[in-house]
Each structure stands twice: as C-alpha cells, then as structure tokens.
PDB file of N, CA and C in Angstrom:
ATOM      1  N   UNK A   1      15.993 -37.553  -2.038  1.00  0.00           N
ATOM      2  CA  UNK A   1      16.170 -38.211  -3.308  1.00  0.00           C
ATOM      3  C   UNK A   1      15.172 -37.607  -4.307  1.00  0.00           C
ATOM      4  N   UNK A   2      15.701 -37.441  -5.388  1.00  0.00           N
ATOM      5  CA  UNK A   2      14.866 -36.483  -6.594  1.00  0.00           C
ATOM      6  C   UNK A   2      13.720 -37.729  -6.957  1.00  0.00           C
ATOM      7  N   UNK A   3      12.127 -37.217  -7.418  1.00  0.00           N
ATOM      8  CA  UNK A   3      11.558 -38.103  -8.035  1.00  0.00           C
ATOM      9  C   UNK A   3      12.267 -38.432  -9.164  1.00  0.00           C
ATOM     10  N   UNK A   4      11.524 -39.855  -9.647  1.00  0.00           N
ATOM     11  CA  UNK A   4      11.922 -40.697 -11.048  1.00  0.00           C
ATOM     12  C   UNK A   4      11.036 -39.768 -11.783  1.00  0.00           C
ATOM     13  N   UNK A   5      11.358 -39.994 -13.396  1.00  0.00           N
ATOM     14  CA  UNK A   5      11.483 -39.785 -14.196  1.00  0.00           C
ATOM     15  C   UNK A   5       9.424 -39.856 -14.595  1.00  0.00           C
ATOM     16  N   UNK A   6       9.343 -41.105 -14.352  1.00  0.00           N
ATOM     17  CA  UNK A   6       7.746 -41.858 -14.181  1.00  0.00           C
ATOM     18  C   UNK A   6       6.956 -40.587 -13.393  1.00  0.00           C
ATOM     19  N   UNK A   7       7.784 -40.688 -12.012  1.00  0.00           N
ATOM     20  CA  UNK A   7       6.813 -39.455 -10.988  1.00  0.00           C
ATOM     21  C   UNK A   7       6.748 -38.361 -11.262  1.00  0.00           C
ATOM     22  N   UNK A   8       8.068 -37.548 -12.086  1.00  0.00           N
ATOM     23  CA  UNK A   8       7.593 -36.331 -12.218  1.00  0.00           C
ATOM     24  C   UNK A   8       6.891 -36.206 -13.414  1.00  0.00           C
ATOM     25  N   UNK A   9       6.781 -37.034 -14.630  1.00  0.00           N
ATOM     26  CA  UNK A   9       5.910 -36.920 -15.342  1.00  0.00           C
ATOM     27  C   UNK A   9       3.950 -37.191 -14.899  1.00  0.00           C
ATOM     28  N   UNK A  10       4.126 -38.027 -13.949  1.00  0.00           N
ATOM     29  CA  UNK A  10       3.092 -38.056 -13.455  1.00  0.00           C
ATOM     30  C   UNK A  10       2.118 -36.903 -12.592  1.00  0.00           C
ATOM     31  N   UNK A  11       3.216 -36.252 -11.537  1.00  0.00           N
ATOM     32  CA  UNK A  11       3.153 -35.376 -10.810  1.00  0.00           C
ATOM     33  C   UNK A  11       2.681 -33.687 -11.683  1.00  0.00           C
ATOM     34  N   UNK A  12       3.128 -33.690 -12.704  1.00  0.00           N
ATOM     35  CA  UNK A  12       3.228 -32.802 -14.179  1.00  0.00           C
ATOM     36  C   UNK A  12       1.913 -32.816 -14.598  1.00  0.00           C
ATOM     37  N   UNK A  13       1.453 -33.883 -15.073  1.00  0.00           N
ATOM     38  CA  UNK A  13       0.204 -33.861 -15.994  1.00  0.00           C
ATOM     39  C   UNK A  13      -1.180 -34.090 -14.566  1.00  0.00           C
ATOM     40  N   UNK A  14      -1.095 -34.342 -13.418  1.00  0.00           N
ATOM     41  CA  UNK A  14      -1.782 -33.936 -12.477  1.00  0.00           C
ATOM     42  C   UNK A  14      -1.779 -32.607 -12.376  1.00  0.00           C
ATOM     43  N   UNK A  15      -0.666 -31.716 -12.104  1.00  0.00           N
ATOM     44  CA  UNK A  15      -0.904 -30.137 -12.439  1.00  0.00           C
ATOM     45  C   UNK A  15      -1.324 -29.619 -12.791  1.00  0.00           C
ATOM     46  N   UNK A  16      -1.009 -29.792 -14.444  1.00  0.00           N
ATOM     47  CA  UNK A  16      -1.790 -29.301 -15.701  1.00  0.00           C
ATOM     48  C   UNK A  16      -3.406 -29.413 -15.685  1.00  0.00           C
ATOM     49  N   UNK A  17      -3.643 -30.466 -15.368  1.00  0.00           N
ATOM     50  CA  UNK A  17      -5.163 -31.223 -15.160  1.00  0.00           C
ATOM     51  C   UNK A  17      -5.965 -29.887 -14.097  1.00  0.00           C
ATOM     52  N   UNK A  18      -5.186 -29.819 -13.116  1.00  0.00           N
ATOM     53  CA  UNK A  18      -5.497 -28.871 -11.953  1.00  0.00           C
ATOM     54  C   UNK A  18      -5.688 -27.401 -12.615  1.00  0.00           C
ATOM     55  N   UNK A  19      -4.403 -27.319 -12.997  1.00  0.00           N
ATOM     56  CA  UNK A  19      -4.576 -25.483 -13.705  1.00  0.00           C
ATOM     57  C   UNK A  19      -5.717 -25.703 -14.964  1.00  0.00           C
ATOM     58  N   UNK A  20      -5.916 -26.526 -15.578  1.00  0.00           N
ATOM     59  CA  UNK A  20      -6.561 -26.930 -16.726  1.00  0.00           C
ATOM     60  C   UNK A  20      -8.324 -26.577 -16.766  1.00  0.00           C
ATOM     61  N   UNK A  21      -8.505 -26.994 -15.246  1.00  0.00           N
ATOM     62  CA  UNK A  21      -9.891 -27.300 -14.943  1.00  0.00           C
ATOM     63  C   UNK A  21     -10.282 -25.388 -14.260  1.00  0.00           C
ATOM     64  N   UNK A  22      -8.999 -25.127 -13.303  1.00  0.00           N
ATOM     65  CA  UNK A  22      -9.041 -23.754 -13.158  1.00  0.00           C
ATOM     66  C   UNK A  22      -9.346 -22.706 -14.514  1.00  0.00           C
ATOM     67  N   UNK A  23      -8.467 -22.916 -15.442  1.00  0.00           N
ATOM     68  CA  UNK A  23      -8.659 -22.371 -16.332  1.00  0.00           C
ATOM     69  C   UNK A  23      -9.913 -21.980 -17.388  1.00  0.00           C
ATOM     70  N   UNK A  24     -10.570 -23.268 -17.242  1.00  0.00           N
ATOM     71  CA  UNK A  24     -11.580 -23.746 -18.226  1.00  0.00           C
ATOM     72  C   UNK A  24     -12.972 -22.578 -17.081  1.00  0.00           C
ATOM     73  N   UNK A  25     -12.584 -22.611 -16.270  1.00  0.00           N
ATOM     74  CA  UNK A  25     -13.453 -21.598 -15.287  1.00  0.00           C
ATOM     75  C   UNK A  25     -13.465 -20.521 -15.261  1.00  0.00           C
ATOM     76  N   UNK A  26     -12.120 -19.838 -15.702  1.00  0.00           N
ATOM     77  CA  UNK A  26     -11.835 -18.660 -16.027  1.00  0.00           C
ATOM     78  C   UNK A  26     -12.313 -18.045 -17.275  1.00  0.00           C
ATOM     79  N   UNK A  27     -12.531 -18.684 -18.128  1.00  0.00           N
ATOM     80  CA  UNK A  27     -12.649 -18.891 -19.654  1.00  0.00           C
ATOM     81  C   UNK A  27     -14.189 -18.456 -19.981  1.00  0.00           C
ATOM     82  N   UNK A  28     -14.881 -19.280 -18.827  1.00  0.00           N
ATOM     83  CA  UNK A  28     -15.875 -19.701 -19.247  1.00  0.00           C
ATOM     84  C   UNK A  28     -16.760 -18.181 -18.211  1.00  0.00           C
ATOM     85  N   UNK A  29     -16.393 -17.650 -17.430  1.00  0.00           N
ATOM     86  CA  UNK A  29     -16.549 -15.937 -16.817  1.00  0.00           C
ATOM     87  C   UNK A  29     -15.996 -15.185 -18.286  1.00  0.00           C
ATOM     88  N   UNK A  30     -15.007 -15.189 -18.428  1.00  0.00           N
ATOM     89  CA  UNK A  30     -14.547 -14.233 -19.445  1.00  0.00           C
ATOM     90  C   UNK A  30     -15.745 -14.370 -20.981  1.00  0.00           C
ATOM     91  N   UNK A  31     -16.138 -15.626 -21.664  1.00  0.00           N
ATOM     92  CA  UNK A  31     -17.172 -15.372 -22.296  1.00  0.00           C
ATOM     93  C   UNK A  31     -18.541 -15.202 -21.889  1.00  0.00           C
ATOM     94  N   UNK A  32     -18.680 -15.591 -20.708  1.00  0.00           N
ATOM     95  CA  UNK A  32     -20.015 -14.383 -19.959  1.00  0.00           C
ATOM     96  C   UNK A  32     -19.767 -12.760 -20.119  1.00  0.00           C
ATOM     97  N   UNK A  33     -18.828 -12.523 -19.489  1.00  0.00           N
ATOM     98  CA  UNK A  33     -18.653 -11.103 -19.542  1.00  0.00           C
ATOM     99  C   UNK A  33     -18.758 -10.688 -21.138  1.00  0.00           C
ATOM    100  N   UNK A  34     -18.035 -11.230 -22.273  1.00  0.00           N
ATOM    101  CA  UNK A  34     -17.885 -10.435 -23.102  1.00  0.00           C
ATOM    102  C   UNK A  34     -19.355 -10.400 -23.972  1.00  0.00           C
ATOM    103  N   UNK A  35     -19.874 -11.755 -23.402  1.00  0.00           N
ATOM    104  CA  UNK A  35     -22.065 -10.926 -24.017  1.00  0.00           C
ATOM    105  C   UNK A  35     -22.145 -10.200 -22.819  1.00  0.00           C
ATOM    106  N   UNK A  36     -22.299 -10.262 -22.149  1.00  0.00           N
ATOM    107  CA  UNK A  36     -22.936  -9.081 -21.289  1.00  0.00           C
ATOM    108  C   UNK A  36     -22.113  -7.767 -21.834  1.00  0.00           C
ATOM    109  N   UNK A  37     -21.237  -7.475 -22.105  1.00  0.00           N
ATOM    110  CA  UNK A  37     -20.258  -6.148 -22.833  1.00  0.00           C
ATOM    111  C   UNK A  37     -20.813  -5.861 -23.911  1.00  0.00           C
ATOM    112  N   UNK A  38     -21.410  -7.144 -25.321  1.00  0.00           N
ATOM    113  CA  UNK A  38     -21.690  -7.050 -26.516  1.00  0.00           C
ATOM    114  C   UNK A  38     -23.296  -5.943 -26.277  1.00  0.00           C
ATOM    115  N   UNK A  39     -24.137  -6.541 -25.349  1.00  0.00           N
ATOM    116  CA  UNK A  39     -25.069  -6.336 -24.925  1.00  0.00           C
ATOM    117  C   UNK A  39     -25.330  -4.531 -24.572  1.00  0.00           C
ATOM    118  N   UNK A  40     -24.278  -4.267 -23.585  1.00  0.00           N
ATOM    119  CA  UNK A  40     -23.874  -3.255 -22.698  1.00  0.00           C
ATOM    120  C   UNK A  40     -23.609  -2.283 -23.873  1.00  0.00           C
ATOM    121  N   UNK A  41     -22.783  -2.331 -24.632  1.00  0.00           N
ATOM    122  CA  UNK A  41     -21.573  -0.907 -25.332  1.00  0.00           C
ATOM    123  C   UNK A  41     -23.066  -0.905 -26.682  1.00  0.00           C
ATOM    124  N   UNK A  42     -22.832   0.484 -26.481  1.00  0.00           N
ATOM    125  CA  UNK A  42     -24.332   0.914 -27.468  1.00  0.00           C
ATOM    126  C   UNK A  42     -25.525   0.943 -26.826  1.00  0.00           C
ATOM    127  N   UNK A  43     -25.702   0.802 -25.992  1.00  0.00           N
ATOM    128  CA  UNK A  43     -26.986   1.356 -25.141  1.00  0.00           C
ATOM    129  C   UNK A  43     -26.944   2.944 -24.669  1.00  0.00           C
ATOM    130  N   UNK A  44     -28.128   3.853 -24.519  1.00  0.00           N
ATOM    131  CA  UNK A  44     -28.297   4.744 -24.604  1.00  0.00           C
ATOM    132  C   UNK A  44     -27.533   5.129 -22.991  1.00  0.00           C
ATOM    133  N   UNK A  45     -27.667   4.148 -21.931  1.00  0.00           N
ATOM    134  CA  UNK A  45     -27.380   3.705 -20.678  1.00  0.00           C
ATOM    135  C   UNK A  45     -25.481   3.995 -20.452  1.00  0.00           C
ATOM    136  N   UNK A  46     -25.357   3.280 -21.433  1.00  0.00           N
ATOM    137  CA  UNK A  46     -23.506   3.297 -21.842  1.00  0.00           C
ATOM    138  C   UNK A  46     -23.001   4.145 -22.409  1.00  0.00           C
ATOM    139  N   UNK A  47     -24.028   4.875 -23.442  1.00  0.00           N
ATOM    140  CA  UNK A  47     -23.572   6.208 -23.921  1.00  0.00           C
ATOM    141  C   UNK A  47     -23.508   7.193 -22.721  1.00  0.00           C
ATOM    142  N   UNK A  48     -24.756   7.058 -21.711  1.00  0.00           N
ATOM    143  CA  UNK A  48     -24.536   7.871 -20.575  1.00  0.00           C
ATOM    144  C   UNK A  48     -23.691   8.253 -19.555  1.00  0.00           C
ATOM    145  N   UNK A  49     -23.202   6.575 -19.645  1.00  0.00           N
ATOM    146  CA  UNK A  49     -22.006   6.564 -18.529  1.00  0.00           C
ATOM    147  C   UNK A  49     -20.804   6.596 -18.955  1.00  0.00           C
ATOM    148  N   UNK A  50     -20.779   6.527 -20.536  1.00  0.00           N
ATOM    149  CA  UNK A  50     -19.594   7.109 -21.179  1.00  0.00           C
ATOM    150  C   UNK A  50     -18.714   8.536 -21.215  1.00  0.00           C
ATOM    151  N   UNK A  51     -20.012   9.391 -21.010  1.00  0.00           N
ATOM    152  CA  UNK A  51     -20.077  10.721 -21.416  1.00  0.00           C
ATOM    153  C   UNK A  51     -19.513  10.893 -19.775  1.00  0.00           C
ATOM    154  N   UNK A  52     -20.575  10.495 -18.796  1.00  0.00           N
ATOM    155  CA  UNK A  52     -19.853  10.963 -17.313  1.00  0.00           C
ATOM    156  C   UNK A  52     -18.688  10.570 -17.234  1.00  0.00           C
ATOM    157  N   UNK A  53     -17.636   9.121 -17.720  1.00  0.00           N
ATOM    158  CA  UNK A  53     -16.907   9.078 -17.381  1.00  0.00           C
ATOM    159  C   UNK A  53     -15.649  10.195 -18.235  1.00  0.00           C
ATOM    160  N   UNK A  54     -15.767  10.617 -19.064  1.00  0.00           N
ATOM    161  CA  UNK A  54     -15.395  11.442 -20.417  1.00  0.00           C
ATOM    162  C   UNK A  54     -15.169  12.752 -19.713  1.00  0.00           C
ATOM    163  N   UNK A  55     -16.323  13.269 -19.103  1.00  0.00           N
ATOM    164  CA  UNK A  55     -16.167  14.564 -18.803  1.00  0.00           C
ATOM    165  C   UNK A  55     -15.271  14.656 -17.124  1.00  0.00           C
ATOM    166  N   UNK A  56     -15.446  13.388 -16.256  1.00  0.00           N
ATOM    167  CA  UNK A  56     -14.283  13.149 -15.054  1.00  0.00           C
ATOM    168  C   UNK A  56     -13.013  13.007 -15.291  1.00  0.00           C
ATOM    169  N   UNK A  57     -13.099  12.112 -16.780  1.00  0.00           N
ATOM    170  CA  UNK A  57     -11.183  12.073 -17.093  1.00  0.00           C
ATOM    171  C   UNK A  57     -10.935  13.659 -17.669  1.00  0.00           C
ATOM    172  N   UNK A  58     -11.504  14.401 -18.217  1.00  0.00           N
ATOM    173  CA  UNK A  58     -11.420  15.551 -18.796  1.00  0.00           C
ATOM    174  C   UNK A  58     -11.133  16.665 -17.446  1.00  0.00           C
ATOM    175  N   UNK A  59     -11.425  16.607 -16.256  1.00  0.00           N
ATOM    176  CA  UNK A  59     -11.152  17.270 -15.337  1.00  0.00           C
ATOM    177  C   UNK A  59     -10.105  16.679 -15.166  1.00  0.00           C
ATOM    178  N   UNK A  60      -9.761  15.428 -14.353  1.00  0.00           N
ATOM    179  CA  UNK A  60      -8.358  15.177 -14.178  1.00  0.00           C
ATOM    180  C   UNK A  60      -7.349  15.632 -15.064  1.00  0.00           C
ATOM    181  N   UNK A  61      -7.701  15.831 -16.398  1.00  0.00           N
ATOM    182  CA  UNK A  61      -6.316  15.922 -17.238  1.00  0.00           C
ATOM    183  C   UNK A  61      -6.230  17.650 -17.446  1.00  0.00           C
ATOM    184  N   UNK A  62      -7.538  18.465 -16.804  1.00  0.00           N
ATOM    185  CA  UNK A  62      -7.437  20.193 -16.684  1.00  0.00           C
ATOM    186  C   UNK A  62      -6.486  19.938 -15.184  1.00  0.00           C
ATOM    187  N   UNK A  63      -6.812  19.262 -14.099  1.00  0.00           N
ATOM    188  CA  UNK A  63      -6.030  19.219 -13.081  1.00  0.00           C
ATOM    189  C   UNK A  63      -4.510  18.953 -12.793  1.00  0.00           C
ATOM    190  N   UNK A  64      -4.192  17.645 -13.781  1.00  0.00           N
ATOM    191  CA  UNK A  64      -3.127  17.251 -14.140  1.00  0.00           C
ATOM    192  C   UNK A  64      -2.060  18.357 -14.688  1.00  0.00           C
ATOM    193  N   UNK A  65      -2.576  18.801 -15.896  1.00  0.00           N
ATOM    194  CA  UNK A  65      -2.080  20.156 -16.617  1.00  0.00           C
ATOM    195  C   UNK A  65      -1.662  21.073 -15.349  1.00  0.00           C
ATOM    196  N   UNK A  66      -2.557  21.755 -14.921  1.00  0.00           N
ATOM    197  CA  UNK A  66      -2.673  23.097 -13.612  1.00  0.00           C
ATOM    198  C   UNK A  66      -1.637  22.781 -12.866  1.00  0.00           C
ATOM    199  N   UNK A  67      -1.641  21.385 -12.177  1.00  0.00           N
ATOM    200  CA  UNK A  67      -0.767  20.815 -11.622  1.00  0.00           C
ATOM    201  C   UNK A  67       1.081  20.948 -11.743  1.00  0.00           C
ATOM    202  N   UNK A  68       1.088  20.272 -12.809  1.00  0.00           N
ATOM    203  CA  UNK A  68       2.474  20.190 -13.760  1.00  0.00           C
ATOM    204  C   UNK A  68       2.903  22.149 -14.137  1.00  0.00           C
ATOM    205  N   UNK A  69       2.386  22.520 -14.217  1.00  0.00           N
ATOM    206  CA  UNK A  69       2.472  23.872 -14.717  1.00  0.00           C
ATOM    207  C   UNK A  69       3.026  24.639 -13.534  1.00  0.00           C
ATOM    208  N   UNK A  70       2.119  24.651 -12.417  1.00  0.00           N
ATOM    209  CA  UNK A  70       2.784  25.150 -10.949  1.00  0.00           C
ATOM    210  C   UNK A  70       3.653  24.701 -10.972  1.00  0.00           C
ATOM    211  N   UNK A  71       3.832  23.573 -10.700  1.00  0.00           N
ATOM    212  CA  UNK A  71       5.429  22.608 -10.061  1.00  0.00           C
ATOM    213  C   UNK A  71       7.103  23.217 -11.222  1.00  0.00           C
ATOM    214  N   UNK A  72       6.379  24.101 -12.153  1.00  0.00           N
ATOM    215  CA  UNK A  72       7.244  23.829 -12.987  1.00  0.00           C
ATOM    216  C   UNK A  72       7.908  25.581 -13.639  1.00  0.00           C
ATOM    217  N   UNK A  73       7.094  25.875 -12.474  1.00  0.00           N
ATOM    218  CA  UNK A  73       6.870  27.382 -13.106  1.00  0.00           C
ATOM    219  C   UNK A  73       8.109  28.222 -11.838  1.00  0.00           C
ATOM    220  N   UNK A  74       8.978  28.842 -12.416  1.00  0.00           N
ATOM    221  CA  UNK A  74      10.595  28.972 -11.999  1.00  0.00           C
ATOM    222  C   UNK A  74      10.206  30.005 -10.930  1.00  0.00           C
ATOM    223  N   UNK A  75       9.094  31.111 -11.177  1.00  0.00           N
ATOM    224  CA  UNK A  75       8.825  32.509 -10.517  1.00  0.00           C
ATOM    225  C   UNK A  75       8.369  32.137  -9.061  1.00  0.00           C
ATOM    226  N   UNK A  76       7.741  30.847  -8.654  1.00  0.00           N
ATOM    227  CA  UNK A  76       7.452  31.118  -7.536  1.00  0.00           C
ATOM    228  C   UNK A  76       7.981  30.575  -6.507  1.00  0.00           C
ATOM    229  N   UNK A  77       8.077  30.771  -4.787  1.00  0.00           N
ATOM    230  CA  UNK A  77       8.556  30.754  -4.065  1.00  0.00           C
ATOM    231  C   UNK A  77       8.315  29.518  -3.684  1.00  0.00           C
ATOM    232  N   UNK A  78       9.030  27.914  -3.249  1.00  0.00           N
ATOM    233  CA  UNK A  78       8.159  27.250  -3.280  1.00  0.00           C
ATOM    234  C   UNK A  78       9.268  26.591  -1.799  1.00  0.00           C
ATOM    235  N   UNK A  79       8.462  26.264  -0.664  1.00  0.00           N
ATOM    236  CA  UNK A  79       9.342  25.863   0.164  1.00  0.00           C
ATOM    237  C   UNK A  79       8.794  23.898  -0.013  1.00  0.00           C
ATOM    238  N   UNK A  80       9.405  23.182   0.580  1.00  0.00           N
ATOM    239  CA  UNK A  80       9.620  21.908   0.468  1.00  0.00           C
ATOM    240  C   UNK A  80       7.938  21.264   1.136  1.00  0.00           C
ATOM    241  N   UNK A  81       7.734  21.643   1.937  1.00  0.00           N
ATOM    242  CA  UNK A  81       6.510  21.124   2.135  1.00  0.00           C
ATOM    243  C   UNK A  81       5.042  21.349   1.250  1.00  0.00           C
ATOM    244  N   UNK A  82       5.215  22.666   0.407  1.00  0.00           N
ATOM    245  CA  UNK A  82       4.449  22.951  -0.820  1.00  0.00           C
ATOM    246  C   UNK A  82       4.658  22.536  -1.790  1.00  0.00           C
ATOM    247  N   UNK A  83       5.706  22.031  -1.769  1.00  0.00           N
ATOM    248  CA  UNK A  83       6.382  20.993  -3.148  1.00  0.00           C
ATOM    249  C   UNK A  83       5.611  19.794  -3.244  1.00  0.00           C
ATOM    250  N   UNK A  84       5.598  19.521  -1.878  1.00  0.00           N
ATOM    251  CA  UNK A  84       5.478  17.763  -1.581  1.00  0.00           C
ATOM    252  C   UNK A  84       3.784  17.229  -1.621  1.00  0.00           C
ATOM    253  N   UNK A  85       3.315  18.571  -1.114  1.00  0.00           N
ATOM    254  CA  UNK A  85       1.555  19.200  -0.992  1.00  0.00           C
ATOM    255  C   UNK A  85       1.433  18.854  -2.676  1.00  0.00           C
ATOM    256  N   UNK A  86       2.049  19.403  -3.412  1.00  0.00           N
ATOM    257  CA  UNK A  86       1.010  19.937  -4.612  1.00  0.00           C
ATOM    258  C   UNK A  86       2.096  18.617  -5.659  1.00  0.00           C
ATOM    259  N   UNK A  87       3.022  17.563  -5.257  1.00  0.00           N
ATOM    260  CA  UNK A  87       3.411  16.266  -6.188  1.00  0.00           C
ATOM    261  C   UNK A  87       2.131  15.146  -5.539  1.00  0.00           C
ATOM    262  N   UNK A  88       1.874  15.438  -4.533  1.00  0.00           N
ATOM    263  CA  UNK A  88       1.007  14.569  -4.236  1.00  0.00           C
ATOM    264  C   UNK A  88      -0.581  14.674  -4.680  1.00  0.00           C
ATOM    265  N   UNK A  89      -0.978  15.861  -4.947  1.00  0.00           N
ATOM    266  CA  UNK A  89      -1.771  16.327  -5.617  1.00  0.00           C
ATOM    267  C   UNK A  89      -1.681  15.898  -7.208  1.00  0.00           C
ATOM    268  N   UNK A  90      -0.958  16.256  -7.275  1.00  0.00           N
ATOM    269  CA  UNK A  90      -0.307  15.574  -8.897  1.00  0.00           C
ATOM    270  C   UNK A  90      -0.571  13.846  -9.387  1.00  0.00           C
ATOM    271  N   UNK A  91      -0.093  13.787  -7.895  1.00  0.00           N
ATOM    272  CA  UNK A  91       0.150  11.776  -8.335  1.00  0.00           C
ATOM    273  C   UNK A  91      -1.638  11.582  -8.051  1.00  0.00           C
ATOM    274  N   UNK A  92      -2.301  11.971  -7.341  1.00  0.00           N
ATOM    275  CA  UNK A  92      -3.930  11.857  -6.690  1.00  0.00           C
ATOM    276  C   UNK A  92      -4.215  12.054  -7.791  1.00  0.00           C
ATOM    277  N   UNK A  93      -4.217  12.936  -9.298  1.00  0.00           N
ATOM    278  CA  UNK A  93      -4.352  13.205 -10.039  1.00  0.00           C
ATOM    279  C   UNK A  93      -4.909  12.344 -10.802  1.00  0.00           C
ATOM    280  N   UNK A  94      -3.194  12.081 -11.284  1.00  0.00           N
ATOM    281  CA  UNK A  94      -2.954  11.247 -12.449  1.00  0.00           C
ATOM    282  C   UNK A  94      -3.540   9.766 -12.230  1.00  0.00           C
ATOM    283  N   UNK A  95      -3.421   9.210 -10.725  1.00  0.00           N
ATOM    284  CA  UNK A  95      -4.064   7.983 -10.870  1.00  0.00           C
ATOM    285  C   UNK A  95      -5.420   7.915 -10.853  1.00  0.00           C
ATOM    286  N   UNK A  96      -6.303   8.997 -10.560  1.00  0.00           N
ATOM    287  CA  UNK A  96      -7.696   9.569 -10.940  1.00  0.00           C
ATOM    288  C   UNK A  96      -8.082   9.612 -12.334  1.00  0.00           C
ATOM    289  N   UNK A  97      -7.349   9.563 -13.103  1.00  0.00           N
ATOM    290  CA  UNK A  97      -7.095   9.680 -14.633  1.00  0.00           C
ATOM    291  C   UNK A  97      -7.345   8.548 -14.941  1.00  0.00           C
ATOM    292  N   UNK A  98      -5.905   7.780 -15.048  1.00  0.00           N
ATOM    293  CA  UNK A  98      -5.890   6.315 -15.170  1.00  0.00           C
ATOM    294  C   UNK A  98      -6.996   5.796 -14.782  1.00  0.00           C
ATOM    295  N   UNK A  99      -7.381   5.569 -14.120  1.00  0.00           N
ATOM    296  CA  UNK A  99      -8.483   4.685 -12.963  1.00  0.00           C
ATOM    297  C   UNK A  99      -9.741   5.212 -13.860  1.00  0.00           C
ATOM    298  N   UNK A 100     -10.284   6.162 -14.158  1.00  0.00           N
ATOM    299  CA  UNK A 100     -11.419   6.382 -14.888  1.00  0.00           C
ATOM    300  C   UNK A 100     -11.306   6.147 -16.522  1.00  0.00           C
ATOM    301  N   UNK A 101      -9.528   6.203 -17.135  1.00  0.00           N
ATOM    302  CA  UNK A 101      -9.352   5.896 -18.385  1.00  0.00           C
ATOM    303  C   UNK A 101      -9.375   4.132 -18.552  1.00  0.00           C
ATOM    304  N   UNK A 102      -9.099   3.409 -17.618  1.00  0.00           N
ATOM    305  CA  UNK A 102      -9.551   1.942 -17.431  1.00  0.00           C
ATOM    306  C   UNK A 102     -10.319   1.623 -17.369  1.00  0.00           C
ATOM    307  N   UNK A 103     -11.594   2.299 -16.332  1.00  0.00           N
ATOM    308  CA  UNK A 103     -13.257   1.692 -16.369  1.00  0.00           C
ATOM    309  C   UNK A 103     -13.935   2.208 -17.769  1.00  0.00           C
ATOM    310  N   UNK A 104     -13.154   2.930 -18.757  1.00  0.00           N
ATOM    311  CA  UNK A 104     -14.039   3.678 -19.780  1.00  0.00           C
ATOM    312  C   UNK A 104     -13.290   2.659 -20.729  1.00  0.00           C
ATOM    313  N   UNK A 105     -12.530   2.150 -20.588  1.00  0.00           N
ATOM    314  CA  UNK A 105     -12.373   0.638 -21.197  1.00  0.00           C
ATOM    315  C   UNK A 105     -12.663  -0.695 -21.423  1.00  0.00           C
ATOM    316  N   UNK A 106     -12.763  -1.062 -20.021  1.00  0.00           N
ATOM    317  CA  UNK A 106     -13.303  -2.231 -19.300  1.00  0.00           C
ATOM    318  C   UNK A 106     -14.138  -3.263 -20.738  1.00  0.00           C
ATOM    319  N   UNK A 107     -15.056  -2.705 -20.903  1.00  0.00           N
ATOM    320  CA  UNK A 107     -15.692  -3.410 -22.280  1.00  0.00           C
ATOM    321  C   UNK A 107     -15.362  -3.689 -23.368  1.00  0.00           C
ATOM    322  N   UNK A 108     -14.523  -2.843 -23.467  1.00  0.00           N
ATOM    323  CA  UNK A 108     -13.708  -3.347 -25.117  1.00  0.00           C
ATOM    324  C   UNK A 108     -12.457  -4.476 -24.830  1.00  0.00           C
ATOM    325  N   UNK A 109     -12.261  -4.572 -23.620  1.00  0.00           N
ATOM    326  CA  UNK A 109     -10.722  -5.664 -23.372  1.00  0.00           C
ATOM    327  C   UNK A 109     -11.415  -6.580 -23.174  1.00  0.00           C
ATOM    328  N   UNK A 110     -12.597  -6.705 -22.677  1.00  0.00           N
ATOM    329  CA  UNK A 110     -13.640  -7.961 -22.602  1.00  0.00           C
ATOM    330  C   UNK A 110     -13.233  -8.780 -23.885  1.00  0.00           C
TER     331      UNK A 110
END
C-alpha cells in the first residue's frame, strides 16, 4: 500500500533535513578551501609550482603532437600491434595532459 499523502510529505522534509545538514558540511570545506586558495595563488611557492606544472603539460602536448603525427603519417609501415603500442601511448598522453591541466586549475574552481 502506497504511503498517505501526510507520510510522504513527512518522509520528504526528513530527507531534505538529512541532505541539508550533509550539505551545509560540504559548503562549509568548500569555503575553507577557497581561503586557503585566496592565500595559496600568488605566492612565490605557487608561482613555482605553476611553472613546473606548465613546463610538464608543455611536454605532454610536444608528446601528444609526435604522437598524432606518427599515427597519421601514410609512408610508414605500420603492422597492428605498433598501431595499438603507439594509440596507447597517445591516450597515456593525453590523459597526462589533462590530469596536470586540472591540478594547474584546482585553485581557481575553488
């Protein structure tokens, strides 16, 4: 038998209450983090680890390139297991990219 009308409104705003209190926890990390970020971005420290992360995405995307260029280049002999060698190389790549173009973010989505 379906709850009444009474229960599921009741059952409802117990929920909310639940996600509510979760939330207010979440909220309350997320404006920690974003002083500790205000704090962080502009330090000589952040400029440092800016630059390392800058010059790692900058290899991935010389690798990425090199990459795409072989795979794509008509002259050479390429049997199926060198194919599969150097897309996987490719994808190791690109999510090497990503992954360092996200942590060189991280502070500003704060």
């Amino acid at each position: 038998m379906p709850p009444s009308k009474i229960e599921y409104v009741s059952k409802m705003a117990e929920h909310l209450a639940t996600r509510e209190a979760e939330y207010a926890s979440s909220r309350a990390a997320v404006r920690a983090a974003a002083v500790h970020a205000e704090k962080l971005v502009g330090s000589p420290e952040w400029d440092a680890y800016q630059h390392y992360l800058q010059a790692r995405i900058d290899d991935a995307e010389q690798q990425t390139r090199q990459l795409t260029q072989q795979l794509s280049d008509p002259r050479l002999p390429w049997d199926q297991a060198t194919v599969s060698q150097v897309r996987g190389l490719l994808s190791l790549w690109v999510g090497r990219r990503d992954a360092l173009k996200e942590a060189q973010m991280l502070p500003h989505e704060v």
